[in-house]
N, C-alpha and C. Protein backbone atom coordinates (compact mmCIF):
# COMPACT_ATOMS: atom_id res chain seq x y z
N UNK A 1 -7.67 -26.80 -4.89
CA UNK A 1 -6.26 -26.62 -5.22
C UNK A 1 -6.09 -25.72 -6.45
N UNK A 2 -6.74 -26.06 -7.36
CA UNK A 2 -6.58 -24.88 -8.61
C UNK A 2 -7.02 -23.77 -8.44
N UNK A 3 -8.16 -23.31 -7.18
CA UNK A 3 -8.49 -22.05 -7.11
C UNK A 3 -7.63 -21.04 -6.30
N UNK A 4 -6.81 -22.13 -5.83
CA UNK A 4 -4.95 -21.62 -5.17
C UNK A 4 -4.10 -21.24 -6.12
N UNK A 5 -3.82 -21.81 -7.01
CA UNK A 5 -2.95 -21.59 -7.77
C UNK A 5 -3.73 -20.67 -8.38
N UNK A 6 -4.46 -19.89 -9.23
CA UNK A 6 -5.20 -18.96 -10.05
C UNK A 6 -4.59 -18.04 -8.81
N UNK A 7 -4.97 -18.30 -7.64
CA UNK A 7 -4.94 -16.79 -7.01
C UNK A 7 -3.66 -16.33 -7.22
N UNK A 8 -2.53 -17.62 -6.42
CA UNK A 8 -0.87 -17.11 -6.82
C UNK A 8 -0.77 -16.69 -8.41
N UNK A 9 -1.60 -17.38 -9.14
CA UNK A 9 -0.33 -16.42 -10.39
C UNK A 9 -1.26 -15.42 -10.92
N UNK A 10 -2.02 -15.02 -10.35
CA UNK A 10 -3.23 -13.84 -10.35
C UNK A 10 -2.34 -12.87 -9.25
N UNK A 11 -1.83 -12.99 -8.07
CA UNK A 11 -0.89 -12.30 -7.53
C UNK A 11 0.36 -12.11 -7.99
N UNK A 12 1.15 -13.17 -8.83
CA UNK A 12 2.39 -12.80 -9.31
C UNK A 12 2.51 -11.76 -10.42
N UNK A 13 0.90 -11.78 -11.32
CA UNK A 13 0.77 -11.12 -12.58
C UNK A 13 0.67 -9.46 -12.14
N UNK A 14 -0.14 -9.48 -11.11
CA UNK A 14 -0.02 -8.02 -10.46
C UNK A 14 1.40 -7.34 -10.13
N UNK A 15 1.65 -7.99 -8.88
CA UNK A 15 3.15 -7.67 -8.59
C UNK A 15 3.89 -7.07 -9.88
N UNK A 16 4.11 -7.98 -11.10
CA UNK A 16 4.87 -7.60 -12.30
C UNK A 16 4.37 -6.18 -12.78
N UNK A 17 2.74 -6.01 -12.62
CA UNK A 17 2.49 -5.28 -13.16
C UNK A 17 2.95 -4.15 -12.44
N UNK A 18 2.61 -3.68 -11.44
CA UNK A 18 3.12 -3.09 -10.39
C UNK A 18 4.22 -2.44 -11.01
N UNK A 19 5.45 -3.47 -10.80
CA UNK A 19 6.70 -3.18 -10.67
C UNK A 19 7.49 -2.80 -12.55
N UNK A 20 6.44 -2.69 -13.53
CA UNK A 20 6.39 -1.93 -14.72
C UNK A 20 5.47 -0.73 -14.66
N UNK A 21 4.44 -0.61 -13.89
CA UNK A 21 4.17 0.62 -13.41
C UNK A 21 5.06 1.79 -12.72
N UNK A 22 5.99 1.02 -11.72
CA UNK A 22 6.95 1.97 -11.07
C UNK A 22 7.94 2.69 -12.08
N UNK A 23 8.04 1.82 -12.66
CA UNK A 23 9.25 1.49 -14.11
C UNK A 23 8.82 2.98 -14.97
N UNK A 24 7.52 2.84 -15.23
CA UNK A 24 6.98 3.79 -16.46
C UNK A 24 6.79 4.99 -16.16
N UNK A 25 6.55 5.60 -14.29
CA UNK A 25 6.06 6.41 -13.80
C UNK A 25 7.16 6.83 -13.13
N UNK A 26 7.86 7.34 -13.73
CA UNK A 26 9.19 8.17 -12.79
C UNK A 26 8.58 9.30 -12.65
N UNK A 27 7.55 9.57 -12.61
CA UNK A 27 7.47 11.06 -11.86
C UNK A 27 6.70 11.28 -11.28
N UNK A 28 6.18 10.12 -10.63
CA UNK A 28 5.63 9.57 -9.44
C UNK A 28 6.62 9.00 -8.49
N UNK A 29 7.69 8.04 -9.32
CA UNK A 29 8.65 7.23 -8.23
C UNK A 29 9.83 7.53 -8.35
N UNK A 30 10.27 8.97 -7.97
CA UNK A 30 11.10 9.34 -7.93
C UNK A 30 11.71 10.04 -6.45
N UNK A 31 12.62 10.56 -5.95
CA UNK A 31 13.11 10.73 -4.51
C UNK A 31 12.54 11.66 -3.83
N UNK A 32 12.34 12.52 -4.76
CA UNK A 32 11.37 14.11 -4.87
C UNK A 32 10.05 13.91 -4.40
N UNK A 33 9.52 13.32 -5.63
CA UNK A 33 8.25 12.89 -5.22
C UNK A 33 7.65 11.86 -4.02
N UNK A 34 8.56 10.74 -3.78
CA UNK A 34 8.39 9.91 -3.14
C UNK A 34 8.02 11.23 -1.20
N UNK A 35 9.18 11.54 -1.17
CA UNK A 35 9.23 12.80 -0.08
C UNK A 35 8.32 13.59 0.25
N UNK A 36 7.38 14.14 -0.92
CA UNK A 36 6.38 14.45 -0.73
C UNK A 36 5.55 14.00 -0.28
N UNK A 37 5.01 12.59 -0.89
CA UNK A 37 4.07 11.79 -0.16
C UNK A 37 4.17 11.66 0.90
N UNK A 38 5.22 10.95 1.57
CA UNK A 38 5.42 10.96 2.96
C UNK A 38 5.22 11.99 3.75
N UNK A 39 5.52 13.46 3.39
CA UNK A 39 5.02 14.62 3.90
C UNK A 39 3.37 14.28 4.32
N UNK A 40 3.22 14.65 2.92
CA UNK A 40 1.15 14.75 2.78
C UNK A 40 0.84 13.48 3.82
N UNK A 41 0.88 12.41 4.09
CA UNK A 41 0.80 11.24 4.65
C UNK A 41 0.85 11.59 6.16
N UNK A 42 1.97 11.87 5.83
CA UNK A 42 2.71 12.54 7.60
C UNK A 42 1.40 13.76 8.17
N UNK A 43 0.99 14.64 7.38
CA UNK A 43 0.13 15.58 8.32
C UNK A 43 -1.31 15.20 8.19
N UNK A 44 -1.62 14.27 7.06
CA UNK A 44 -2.80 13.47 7.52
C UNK A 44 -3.50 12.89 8.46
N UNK A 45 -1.92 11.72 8.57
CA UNK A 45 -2.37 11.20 9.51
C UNK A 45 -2.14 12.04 11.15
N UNK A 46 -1.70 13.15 11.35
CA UNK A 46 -1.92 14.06 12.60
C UNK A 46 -3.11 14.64 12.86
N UNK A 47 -3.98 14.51 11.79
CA UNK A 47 -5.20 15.27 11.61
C UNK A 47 -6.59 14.13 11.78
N UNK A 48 -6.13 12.84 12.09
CA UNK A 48 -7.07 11.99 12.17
C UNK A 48 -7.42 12.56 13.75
N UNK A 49 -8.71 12.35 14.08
CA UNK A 49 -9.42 12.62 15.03
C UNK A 49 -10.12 11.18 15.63
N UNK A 50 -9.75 10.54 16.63
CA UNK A 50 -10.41 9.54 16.92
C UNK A 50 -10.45 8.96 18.57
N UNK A 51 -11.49 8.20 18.79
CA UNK A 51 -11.46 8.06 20.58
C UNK A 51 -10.44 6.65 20.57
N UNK A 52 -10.04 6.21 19.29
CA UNK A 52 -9.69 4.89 19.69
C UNK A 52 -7.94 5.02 19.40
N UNK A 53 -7.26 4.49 20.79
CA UNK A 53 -5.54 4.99 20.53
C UNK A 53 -4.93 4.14 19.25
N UNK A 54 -5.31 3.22 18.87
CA UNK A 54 -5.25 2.86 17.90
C UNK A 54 -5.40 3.14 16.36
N UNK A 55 -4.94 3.61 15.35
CA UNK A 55 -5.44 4.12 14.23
C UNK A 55 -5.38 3.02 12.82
N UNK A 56 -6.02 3.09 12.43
CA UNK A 56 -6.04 1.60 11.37
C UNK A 56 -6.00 2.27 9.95
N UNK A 57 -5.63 1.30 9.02
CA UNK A 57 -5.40 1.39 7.95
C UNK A 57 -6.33 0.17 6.75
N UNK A 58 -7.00 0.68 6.28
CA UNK A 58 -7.41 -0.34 5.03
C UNK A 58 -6.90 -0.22 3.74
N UNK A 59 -6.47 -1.20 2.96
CA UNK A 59 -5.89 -1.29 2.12
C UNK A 59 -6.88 -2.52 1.14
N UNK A 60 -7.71 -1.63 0.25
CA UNK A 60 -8.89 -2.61 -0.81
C UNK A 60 -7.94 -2.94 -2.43
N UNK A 61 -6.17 -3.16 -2.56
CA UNK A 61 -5.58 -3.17 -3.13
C UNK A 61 -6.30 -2.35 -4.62
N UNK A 62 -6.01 -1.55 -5.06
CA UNK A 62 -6.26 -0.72 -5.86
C UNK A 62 -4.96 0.00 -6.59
N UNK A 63 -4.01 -0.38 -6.31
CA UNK A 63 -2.90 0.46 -6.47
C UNK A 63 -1.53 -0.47 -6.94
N UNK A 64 -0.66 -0.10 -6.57
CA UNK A 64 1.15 -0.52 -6.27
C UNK A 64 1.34 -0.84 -4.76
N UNK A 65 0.62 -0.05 -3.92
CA UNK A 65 0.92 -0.85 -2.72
C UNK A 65 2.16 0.51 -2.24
N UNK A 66 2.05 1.66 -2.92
CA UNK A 66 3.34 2.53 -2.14
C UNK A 66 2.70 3.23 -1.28
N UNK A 67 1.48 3.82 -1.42
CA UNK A 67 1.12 4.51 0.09
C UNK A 67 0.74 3.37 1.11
N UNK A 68 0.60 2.57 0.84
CA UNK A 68 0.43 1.40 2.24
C UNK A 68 1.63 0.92 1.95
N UNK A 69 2.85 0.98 1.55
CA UNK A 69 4.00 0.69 1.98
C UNK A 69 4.63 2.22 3.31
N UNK A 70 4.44 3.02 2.80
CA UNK A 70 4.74 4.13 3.60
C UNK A 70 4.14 4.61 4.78
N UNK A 71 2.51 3.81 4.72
CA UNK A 71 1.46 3.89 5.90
C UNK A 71 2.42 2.63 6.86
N UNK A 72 2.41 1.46 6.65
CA UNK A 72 2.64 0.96 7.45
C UNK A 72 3.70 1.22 7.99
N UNK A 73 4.99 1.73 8.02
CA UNK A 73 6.29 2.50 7.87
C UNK A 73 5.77 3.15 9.40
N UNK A 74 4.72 3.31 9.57
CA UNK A 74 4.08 4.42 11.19
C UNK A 74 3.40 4.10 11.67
N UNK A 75 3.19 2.42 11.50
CA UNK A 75 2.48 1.72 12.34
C UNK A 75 3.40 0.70 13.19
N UNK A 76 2.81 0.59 14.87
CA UNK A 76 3.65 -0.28 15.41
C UNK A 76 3.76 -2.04 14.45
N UNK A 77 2.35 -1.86 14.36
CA UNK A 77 2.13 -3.80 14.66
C UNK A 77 1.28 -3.38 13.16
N UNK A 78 1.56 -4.14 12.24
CA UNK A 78 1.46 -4.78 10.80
C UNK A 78 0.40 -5.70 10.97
N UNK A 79 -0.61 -6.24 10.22
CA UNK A 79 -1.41 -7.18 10.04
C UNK A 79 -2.05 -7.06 9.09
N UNK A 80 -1.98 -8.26 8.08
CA UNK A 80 -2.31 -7.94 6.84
C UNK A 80 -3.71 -9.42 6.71
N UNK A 81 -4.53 -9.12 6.19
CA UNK A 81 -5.67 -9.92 6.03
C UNK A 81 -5.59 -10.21 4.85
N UNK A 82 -6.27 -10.85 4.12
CA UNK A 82 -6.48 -10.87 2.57
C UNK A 82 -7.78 -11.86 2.99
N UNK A 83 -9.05 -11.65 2.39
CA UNK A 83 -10.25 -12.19 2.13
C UNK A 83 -10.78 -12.54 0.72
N UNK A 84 -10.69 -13.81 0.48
CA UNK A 84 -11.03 -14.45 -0.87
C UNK A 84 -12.48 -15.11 -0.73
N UNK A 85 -12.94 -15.01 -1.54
CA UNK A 85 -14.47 -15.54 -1.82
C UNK A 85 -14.68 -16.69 -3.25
C-alpha cells in the first residue's frame, strides 16, 4: 500500500512539474510552435516504413507528455501501459 501511494504522489509531483514547465516555456508552448510540431510529426509519421498496418508508439515518459499527446491525436485505439517494478 505505501509503495502505491509514493507512486501517486511521485505522479502528481511530475504532472505539477510538467505543467510549470509549460508555464516557463512559451516558446515551445505557444500556437506557432505548437503547429509546427504537429507538422514535423505529421510527415514523420508518413515516412514510417513498415509490413505491419498497425503503427505503434512508445512513450519511456521523459518529457511533458506533448508529443505523445499529439501522437496519439492519429491513432485509432489508445492504450496506455505503465510498468512498475
Amino acid at each position: 500500500m505505501l509503495k502505491k501511494k509514493v507512486i501517486e504522489k511521485n505522479i502528481k509531483m511530475h504532472q505539477r512539474e510538467a505543467e510549470d514547465y509549460k508555464e516557463e516555456k512559451t516558446e515551445i508552448y505557444n500556437k506557432k510552435e505548437q503547429k509546427r510540431i504537429e507538422s514535423v510529426l505529421s510527415n514523420a509519421i508518413k515516412k514510417i516504413k513498415t509490413e505491419n498496418a498497425k503503427k505503434k508508439v512508445l512513450d519511456v515518459g521523459c518529457g511533458t507528455g506533448n508529443m505523445l499527446e499529439k501522437l496519439n491525436s492519429r491513432f485509432e485505439k489508445k492504450n496506455a501501459k505503465t510498468r512498475l517494478r
